[in-house]
C-alpha atoms as a PDB file:
ATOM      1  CA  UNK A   1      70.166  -0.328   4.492  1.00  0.00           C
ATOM      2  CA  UNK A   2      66.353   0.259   3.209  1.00  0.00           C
ATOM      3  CA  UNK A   3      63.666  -0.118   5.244  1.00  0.00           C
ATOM      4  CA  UNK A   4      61.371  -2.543   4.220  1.00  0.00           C
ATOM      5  CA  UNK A   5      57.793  -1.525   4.949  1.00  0.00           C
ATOM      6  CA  UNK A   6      55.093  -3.891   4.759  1.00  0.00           C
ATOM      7  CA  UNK A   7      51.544  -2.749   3.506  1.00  0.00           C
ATOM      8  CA  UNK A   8      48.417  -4.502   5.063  1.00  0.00           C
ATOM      9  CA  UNK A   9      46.082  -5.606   2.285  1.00  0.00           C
ATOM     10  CA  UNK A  10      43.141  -3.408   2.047  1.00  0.00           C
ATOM     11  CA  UNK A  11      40.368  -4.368   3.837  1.00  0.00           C
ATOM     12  CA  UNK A  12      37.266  -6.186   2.392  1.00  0.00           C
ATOM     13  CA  UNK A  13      34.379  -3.236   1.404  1.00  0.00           C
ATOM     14  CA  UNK A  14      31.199  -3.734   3.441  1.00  0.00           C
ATOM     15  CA  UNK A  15      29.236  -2.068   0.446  1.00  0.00           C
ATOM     16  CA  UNK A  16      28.118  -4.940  -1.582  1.00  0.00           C
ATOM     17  CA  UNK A  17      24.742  -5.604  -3.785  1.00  0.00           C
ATOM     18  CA  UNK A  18      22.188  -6.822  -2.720  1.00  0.00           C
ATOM     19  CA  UNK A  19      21.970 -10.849  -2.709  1.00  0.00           C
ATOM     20  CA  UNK A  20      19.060 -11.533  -4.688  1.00  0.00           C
ATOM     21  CA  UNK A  21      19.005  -8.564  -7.073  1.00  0.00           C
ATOM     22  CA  UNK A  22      17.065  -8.861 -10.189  1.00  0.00           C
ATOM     23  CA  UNK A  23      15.531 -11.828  -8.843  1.00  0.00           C
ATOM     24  CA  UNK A  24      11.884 -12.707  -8.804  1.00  0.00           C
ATOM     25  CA  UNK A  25      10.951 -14.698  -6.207  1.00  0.00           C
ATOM     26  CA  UNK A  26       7.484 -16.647  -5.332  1.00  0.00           C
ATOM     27  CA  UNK A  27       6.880 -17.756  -1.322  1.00  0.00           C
ATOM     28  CA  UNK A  28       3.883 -19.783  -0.904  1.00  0.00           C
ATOM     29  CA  UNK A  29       2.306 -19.904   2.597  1.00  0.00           C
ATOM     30  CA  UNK A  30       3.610 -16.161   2.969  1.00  0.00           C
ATOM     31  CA  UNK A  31       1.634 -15.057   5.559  1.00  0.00           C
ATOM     32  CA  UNK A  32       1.467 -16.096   9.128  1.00  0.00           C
ATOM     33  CA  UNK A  33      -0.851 -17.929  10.349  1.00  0.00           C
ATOM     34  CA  UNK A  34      -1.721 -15.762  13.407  1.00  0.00           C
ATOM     35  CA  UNK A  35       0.073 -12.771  14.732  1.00  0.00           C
ATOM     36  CA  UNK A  36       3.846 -13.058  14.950  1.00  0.00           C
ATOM     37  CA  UNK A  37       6.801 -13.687  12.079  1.00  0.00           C
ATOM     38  CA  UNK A  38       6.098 -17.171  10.696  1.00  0.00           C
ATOM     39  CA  UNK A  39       8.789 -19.026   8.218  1.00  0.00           C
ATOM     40  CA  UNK A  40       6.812 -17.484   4.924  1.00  0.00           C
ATOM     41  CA  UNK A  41       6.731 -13.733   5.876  1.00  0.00           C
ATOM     42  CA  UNK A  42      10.512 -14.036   7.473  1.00  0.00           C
ATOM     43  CA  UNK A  43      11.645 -15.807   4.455  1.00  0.00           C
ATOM     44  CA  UNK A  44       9.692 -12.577   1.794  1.00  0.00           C
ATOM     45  CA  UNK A  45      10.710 -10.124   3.675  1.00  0.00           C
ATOM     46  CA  UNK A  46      14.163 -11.328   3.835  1.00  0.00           C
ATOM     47  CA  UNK A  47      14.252 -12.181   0.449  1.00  0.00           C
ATOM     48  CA  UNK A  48      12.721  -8.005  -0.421  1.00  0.00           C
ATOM     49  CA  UNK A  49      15.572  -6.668   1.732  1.00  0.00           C
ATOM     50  CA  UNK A  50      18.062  -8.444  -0.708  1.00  0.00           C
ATOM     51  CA  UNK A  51      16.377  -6.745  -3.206  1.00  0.00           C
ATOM     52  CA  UNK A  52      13.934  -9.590  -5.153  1.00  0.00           C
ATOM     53  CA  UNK A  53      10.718  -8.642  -6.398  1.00  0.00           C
ATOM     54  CA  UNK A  54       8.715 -11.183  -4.183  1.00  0.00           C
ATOM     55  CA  UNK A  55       5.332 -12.610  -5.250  1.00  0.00           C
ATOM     56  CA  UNK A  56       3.315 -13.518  -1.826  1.00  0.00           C
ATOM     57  CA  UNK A  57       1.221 -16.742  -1.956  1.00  0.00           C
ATOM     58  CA  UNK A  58      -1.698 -17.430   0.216  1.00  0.00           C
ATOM     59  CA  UNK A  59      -4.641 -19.348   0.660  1.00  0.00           C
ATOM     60  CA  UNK A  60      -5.719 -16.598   2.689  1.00  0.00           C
ATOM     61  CA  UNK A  61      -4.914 -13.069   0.674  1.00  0.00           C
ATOM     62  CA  UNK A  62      -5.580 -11.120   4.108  1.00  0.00           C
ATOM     63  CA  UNK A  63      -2.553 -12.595   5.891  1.00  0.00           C
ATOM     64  CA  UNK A  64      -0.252 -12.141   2.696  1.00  0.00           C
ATOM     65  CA  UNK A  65      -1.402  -8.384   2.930  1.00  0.00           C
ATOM     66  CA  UNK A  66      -0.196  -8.244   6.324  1.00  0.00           C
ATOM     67  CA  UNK A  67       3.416  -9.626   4.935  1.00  0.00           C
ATOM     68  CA  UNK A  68       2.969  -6.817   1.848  1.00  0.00           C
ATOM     69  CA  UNK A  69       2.449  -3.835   4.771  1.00  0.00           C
ATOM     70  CA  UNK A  70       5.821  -4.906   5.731  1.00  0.00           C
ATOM     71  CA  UNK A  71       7.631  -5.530   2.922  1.00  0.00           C
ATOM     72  CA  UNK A  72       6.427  -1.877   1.300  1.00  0.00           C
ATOM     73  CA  UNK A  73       7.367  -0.492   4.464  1.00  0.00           C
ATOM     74  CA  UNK A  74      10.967  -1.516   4.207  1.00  0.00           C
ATOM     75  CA  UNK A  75      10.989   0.202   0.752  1.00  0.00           C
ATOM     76  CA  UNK A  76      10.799  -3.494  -0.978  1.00  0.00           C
ATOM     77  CA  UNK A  77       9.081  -4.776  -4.189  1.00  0.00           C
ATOM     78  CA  UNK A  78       5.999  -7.199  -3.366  1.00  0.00           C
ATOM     79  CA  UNK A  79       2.514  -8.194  -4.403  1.00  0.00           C
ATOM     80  CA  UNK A  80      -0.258 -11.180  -3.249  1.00  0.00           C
ATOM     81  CA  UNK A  81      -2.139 -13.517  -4.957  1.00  0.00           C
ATOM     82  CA  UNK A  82      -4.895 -15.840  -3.093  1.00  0.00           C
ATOM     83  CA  UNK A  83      -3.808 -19.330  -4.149  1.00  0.00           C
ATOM     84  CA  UNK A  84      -4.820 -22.716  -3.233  1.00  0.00           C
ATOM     85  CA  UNK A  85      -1.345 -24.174  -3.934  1.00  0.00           C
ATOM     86  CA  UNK A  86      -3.147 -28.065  -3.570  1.00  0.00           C
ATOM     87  CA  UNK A  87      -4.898 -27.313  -6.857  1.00  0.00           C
ATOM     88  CA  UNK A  88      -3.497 -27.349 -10.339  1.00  0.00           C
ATOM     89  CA  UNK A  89      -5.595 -24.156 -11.444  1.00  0.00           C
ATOM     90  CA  UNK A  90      -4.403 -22.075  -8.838  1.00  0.00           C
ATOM     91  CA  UNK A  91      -0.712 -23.045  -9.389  1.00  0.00           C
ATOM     92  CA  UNK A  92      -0.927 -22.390 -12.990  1.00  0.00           C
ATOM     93  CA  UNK A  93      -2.653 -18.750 -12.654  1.00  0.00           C
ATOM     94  CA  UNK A  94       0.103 -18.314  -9.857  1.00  0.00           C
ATOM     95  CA  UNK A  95       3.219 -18.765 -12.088  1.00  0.00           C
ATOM     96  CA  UNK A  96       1.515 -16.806 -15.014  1.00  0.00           C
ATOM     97  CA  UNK A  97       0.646 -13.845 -12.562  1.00  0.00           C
ATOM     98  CA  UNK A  98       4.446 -14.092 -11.823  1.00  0.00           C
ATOM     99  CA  UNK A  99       5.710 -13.478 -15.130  1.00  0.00           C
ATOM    100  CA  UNK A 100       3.034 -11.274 -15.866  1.00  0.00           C
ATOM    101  CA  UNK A 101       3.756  -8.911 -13.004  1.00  0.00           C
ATOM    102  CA  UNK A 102       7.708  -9.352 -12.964  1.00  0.00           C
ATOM    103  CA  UNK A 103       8.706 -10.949 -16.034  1.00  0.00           C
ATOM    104  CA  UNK A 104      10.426 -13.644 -15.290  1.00  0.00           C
ATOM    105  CA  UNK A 105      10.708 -16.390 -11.687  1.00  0.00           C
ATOM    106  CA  UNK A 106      14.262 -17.240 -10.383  1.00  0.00           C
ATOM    107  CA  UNK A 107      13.365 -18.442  -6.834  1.00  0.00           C
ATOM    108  CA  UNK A 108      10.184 -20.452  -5.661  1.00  0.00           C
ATOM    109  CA  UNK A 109       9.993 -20.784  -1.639  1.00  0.00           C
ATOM    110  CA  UNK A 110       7.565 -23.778  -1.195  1.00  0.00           C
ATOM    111  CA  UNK A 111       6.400 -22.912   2.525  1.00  0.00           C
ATOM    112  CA  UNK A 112       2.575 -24.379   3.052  1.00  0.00           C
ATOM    113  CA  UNK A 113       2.689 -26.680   5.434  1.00  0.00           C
ATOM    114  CA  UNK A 114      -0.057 -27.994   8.248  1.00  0.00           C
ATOM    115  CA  UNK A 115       0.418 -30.740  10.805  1.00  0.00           C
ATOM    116  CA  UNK A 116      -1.788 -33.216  12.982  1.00  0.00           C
ATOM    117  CA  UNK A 117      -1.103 -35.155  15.817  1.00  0.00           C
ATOM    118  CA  UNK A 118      -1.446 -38.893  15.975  1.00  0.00           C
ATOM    119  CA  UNK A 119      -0.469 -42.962  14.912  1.00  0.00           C
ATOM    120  CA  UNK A 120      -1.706 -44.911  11.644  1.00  0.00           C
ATOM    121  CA  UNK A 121      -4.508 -46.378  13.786  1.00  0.00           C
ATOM    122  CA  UNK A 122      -5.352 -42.944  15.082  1.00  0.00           C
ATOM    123  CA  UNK A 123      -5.509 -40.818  12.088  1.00  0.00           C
ATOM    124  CA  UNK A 124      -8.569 -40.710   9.853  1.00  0.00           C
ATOM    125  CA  UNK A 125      -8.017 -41.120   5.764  1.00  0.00           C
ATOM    126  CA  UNK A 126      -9.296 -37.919   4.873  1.00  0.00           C
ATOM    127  CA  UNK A 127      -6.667 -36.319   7.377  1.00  0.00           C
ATOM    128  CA  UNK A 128      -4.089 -38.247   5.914  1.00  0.00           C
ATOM    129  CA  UNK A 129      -5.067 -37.289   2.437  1.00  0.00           C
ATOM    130  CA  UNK A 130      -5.199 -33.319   3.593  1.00  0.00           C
ATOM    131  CA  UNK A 131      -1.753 -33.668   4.930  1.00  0.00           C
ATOM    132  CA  UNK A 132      -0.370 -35.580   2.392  1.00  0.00           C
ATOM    133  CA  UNK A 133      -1.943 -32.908  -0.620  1.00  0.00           C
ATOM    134  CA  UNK A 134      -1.136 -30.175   1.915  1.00  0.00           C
ATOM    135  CA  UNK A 135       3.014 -30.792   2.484  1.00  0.00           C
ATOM    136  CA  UNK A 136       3.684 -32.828  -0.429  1.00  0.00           C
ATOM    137  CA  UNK A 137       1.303 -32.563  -3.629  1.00  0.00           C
ATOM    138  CA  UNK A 138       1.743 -28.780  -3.030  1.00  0.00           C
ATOM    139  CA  UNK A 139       5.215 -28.874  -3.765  1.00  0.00           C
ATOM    140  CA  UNK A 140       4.360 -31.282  -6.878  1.00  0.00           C
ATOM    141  CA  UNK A 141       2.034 -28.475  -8.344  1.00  0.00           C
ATOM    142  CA  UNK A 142       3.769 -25.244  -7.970  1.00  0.00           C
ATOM    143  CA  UNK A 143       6.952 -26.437  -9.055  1.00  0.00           C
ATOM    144  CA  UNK A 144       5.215 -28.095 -12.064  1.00  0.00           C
ATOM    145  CA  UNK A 145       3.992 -24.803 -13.096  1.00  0.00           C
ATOM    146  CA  UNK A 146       7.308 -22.404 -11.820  1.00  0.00           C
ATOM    147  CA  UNK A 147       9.762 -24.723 -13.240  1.00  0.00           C
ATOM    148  CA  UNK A 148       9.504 -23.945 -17.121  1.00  0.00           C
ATOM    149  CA  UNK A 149       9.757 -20.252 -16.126  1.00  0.00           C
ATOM    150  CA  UNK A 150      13.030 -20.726 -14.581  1.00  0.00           C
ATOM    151  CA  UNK A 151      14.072 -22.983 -17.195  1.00  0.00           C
ATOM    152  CA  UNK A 152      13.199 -19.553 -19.538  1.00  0.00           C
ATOM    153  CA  UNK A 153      15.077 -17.485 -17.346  1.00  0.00           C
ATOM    154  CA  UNK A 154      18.739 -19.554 -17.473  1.00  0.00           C
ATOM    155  CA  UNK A 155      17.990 -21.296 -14.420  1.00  0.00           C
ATOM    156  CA  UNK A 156      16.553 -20.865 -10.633  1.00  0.00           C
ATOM    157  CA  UNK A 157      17.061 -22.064  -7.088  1.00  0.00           C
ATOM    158  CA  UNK A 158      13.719 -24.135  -5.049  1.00  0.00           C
ATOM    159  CA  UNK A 159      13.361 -24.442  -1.442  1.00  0.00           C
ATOM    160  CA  UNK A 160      11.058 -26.845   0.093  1.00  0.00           C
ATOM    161  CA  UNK A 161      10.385 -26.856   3.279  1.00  0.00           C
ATOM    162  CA  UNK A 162      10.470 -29.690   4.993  1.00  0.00           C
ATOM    163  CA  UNK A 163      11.280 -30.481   8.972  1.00  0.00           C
ATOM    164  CA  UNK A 164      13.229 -32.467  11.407  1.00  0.00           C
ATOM    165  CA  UNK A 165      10.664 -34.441  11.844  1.00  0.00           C
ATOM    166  CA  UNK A 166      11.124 -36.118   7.983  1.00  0.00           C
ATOM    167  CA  UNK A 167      14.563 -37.399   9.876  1.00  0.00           C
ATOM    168  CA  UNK A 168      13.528 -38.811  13.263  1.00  0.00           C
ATOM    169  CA  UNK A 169       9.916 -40.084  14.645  1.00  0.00           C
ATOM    170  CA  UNK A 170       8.048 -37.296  15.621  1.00  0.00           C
ATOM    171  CA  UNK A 171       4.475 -36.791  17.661  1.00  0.00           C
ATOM    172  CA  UNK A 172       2.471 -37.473  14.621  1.00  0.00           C
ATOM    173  CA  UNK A 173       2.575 -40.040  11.709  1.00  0.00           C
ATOM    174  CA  UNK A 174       1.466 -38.138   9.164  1.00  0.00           C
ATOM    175  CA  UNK A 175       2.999 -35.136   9.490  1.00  0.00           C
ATOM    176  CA  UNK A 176       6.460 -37.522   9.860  1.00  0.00           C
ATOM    177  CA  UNK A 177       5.714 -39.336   6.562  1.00  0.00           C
ATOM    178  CA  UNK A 178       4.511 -36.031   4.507  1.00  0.00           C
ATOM    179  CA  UNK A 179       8.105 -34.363   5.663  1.00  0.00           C
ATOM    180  CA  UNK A 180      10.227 -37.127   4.619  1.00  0.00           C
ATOM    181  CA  UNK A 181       8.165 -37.508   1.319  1.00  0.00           C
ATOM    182  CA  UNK A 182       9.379 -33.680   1.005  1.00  0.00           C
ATOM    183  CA  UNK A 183      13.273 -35.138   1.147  1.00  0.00           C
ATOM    184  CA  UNK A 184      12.753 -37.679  -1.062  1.00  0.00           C
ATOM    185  CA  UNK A 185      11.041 -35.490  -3.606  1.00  0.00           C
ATOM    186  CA  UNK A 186      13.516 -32.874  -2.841  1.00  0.00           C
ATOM    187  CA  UNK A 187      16.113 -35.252  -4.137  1.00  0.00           C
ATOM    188  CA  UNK A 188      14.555 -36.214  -7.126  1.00  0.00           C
ATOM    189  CA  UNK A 189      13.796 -32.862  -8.543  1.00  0.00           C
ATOM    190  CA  UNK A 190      17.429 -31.846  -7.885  1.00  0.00           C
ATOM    191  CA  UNK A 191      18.567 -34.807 -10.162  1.00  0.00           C
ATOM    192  CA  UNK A 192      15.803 -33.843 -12.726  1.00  0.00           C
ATOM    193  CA  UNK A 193      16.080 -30.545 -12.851  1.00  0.00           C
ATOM    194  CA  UNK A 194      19.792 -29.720 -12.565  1.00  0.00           C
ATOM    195  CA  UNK A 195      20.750 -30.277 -15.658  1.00  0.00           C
ATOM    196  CA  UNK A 196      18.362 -27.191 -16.461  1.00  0.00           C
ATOM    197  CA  UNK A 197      19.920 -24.922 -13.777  1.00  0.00           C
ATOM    198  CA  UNK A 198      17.664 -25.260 -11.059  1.00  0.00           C
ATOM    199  CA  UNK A 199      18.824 -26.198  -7.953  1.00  0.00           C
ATOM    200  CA  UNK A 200      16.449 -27.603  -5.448  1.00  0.00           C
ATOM    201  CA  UNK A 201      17.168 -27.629  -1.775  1.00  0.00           C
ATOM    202  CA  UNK A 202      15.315 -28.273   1.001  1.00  0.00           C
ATOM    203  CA  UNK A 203      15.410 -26.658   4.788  1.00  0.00           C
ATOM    204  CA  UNK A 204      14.709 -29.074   7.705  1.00  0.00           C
ATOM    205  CA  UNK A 205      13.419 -26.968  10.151  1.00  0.00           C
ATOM    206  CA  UNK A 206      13.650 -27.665  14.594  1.00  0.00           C
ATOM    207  CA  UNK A 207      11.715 -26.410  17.078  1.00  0.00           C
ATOM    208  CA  UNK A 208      11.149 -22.786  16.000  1.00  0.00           C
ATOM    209  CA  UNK A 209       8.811 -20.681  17.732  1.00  0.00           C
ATOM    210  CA  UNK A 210       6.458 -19.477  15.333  1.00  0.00           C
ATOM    211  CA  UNK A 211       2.240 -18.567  14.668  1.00  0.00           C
ATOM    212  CA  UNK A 212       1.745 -22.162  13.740  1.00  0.00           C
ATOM    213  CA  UNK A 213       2.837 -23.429  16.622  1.00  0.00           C
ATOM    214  CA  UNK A 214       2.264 -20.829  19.308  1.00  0.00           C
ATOM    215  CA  UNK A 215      -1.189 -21.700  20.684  1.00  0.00           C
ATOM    216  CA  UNK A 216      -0.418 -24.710  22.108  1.00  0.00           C
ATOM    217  CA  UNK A 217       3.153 -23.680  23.689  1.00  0.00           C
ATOM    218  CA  UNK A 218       3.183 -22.223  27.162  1.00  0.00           C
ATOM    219  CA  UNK A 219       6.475 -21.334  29.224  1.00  0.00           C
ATOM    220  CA  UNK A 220       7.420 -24.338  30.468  1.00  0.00           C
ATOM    221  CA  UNK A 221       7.027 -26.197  27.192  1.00  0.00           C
ATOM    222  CA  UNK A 222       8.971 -23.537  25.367  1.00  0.00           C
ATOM    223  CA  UNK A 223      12.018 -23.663  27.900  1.00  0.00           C
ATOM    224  CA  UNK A 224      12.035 -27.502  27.422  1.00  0.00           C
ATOM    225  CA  UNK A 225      12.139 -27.024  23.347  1.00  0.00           C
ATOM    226  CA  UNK A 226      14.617 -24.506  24.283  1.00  0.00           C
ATOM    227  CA  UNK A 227      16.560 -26.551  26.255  1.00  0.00           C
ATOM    228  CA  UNK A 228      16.587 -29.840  23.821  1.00  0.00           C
ATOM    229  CA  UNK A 229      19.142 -28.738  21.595  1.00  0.00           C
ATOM    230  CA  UNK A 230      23.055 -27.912  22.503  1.00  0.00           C
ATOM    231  CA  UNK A 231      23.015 -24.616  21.230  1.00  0.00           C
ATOM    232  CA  UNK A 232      20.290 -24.349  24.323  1.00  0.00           C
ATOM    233  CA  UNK A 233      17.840 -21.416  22.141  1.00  0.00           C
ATOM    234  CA  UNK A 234      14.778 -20.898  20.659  1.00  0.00           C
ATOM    235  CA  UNK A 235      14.951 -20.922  17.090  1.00  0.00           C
ATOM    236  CA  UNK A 236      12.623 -18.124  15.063  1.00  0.00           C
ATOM    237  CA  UNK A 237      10.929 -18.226  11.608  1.00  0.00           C
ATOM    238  CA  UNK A 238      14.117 -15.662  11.018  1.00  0.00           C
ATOM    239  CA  UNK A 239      16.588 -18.262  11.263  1.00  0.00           C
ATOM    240  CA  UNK A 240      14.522 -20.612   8.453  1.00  0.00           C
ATOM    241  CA  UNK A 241      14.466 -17.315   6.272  1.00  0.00           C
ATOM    242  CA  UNK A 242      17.965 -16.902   6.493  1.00  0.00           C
ATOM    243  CA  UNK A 243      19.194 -20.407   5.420  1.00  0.00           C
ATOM    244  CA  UNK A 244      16.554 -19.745   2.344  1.00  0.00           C
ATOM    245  CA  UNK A 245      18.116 -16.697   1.841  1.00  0.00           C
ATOM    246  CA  UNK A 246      21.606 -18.296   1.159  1.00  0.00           C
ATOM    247  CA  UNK A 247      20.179 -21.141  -0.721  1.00  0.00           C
ATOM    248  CA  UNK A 248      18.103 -18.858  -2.731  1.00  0.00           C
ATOM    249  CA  UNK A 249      21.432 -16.773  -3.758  1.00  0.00           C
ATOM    250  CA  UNK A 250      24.064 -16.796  -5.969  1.00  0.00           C
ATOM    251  CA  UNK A 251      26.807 -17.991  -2.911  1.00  0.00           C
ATOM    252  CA  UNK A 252      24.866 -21.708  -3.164  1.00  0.00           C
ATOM    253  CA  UNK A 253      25.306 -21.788  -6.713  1.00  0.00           C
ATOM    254  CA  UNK A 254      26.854 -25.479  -6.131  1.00  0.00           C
ATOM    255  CA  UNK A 255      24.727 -26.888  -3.363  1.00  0.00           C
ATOM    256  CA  UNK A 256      22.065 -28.520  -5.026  1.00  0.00           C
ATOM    257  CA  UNK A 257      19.937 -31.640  -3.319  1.00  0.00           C
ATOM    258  CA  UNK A 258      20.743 -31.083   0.000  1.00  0.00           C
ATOM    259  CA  UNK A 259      18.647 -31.033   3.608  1.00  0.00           C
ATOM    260  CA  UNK A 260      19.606 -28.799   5.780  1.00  0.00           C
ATOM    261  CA  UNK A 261      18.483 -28.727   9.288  1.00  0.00           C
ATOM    262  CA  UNK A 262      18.117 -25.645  11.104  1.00  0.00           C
ATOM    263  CA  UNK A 263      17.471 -27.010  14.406  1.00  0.00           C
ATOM    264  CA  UNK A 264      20.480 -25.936  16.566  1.00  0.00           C
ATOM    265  CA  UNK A 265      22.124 -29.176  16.437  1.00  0.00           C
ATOM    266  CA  UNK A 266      18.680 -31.411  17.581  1.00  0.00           C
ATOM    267  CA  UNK A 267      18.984 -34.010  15.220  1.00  0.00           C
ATOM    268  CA  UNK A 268      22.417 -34.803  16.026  1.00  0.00           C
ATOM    269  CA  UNK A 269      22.050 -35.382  19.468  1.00  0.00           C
ATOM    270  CA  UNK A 270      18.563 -35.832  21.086  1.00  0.00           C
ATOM    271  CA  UNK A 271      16.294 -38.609  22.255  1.00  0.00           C
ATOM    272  CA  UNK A 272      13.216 -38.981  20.736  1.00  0.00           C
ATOM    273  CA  UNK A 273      11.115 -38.186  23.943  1.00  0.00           C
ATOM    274  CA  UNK A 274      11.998 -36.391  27.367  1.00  0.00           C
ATOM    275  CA  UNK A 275      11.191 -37.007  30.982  1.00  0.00           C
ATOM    276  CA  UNK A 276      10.736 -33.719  32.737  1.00  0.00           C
ATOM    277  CA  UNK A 277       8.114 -32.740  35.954  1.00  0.00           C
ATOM    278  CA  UNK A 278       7.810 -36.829  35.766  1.00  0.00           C
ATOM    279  CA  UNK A 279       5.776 -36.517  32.529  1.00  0.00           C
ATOM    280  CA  UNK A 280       6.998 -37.822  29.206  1.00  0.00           C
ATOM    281  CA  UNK A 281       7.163 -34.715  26.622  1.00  0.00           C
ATOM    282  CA  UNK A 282       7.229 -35.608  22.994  1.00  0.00           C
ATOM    283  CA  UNK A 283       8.852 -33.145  21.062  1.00  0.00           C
END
């Protein structure tokens, strides 16, 4: 009788390419906003490692620097630009400094973001207006400008960033209604601009611990943000990079006008406020 042997498939090689090689990438809002890792310089510096050449964005060129040092560091391919992403001009000489440097723009990250605390009666027009041109019109004007680039280059992927506070009420009005505009608008430009091989995505970020938000967290209000969500961790501005590392790459080439939260599992299950050390705590 012959023995029958059976031969395991080969296993799966762990050499591979990098993800985003050959890709040109701009992240607005790429530095941090005080020390630390915020969600631009986690998402560059991811997006480097994978092998992008990575255009870094900044109203302030100093803290994009800081995210270059890195970057250059790791052996990656980056450069800054001081950019006012709220003003046409600025977006404009962006883009062109893109393809003049690189050649070419297959990923825009659109990062900026601010936020202020308060109701409709509380908030003052010209904060509303700041917000508003801050998180929204800034996602209007770069991808104005970056979007016939990609359309050159066969196609492109764009994140915008938006939060989980565009999905559920939130400590502050404005900052609610600019991150849902960033959903809606989200949508639209995926409808638009699909058709031309741009994908647009947005992230929908929870309670991450990052520069923005740091100096007005202490302990006890971290472990309560901690605690909120069922995964029962504090998210980082690496775990926002990551999820616009995959939607940035070639393995999302079908997800296109999406929101993803990244917020260990918040949305899905939490109240709006929570009663701890017989204090409410708005999250």
């Amino acid at each position: 009788m012959t023995e029958v042997r059976i031969v395991p498939e080969r296993s799966p090689r762990l050499e591979r390419s990098p993800r985003l090689e050959g890709k040109v990438a701009i992240v607005t809002g790429a530095g941090s906003s005080g020390p630390g890792i915020g969600n631009g310089r986690a998402t560059a510096t991811l997006f480097a490692r994978e092998g992008a050449k990575v255009l870094l964005a900044d109203m302030t060129e100093e803290r994009a620097e800081e995210t270059l040092a890195l970057i250059q560091a790791e052996g990656g391919t980056a450069s800054t630009i001081q950019a006012d992403v709220t003003n046409a001009g600025d977006c404009e000489r962006m883009a062109a400094a893109c393809i003049e440097r690189y050649g070419r723009l297959d990923i825009l990250d659109n990062n900026v973001g601010i936020s202020r605390r308060g109701t409709v009666v509380e908030v003052s027009e010209a904060d509303w207006d700041h917000i508003m041109a801050v998180n929204v019109k800034s996602i209007v004007l770069a991808s104005k400008f970056a979007i016939p680039h990609m359309m050159a280059a066969g196609g492109g992927s764009i994140i915008n960033i938006s939060s989980i506070a565009g999905l559920r009420a939130h400590s502050s009005t404005p900052y609610t209604a600019s991150k849902a505009a960033v959903i809606g608008l989200t949508i639209s430009m995926a409808a638009d601009h699909g058709p031309d091989g741009i994908r647009t995505n947005c992230i929908a970020p929870g309670l991450v611990y990052t520069p923005m938000v740091a100096p007005r967290m202490d302990d006890d209000l971290r472990g309560i943000r901690s605690a909120a969500a069922p995964l029962r961790t504090e998210g980082t501005a690496w775990d926002i990079g990551n999820a616009a590392l995959f939607l940035a790459s070639d393995e999302a080439r079908w997800i296109n006008g999406v929101v993803l939260p990244v917020d260990a599992g918040l949305v899905a299950t939490s109240p709006v406020t929570y009663q701890t050390l017989g204090q409410q705590v708005r999250l």
